[in-house]
Protein backbone atom coordinates (compact mmCIF):
# COMPACT_ATOMS: atom_id res chain seq x y z
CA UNK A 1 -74.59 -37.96 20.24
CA UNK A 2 -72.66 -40.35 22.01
CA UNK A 3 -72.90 -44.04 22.31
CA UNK A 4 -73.30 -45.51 25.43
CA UNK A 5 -74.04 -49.63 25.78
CA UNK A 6 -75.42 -51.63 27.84
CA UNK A 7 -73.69 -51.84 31.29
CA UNK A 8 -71.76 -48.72 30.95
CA UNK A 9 -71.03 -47.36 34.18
CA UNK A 10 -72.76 -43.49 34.30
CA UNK A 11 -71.85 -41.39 37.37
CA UNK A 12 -74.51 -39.29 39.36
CA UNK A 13 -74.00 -35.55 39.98
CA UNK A 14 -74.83 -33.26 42.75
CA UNK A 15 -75.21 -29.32 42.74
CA UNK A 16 -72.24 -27.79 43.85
CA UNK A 17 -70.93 -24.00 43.53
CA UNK A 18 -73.09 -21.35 42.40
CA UNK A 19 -75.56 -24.28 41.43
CA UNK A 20 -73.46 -26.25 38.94
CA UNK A 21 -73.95 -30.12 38.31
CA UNK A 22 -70.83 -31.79 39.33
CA UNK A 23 -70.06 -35.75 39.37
CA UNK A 24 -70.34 -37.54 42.14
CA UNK A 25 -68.85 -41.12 43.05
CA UNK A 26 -72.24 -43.04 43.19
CA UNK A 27 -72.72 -44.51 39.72
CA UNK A 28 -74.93 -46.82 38.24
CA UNK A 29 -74.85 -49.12 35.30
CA UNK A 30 -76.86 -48.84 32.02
CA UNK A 31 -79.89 -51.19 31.52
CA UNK A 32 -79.52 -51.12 27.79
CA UNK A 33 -78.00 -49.42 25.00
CA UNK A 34 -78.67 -45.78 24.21
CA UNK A 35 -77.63 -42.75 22.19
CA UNK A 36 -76.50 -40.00 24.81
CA UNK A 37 -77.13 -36.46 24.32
CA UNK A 38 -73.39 -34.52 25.36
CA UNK A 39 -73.86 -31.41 27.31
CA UNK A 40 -71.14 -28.77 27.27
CA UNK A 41 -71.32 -28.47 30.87
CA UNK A 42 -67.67 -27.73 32.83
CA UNK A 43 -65.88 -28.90 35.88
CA UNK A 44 -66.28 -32.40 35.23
CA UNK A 45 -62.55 -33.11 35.01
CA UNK A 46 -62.16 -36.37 33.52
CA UNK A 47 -65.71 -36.68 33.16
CA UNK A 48 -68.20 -35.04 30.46
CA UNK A 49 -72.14 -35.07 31.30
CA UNK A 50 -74.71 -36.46 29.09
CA UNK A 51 -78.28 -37.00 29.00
CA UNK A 52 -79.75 -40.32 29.35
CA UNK A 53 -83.30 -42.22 29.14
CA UNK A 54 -84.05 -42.20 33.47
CA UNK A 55 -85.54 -45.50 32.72
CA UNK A 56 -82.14 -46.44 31.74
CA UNK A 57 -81.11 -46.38 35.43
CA UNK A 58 -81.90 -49.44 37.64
CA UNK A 59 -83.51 -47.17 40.38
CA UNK A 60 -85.80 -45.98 37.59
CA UNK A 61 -86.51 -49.14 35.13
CA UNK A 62 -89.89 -48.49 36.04
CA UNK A 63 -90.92 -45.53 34.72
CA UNK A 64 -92.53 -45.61 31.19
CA UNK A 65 -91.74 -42.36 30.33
CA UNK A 66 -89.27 -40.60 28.07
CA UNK A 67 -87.80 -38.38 31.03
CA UNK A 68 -83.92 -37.41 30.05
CA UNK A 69 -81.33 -37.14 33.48
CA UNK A 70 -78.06 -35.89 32.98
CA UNK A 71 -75.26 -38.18 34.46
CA UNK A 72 -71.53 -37.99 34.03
CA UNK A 73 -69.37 -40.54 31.94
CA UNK A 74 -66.16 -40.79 31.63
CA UNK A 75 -64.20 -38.86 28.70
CA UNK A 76 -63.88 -41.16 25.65
């Protein structure tokens, strides 16, 4: 787990080759605190991807639901 607090800038991914999740420039900040899930996922370069509450995510704060998105963050 990793520990990720409120305002925390996450990064957004977006497929790339042979259908890998790769990070993107568009980011978003954290609504609140949460424990992050790490995925061992590669080609993030100085990023490592994570799994985070999508009602974390201000375009998402709606949604009631205990959905998990992966987004990038950057390597502690």
């Amino acid at each position: 787990m990793v520990s990720l607090k409120k305002g925390d800038k996450v990064f957004f991914g977006k497929p790339g080759h042979r259908g890998f999740n790769y990070p993107t420039s568009d980011s978003e900040s954290l609504l609140f605190d949460v424990n992050a899930e790490k995925l061992f996922w590669v080609g993030g370069g100085d990023k490592t991807a994570v799994l985070v509450p999508v009602r974390s995510l201000s375009p998402f704060k709606w949604l009631a639901d205990d959905k998990l998105v992966p987004v990038w963050i950057n390597k502690q």
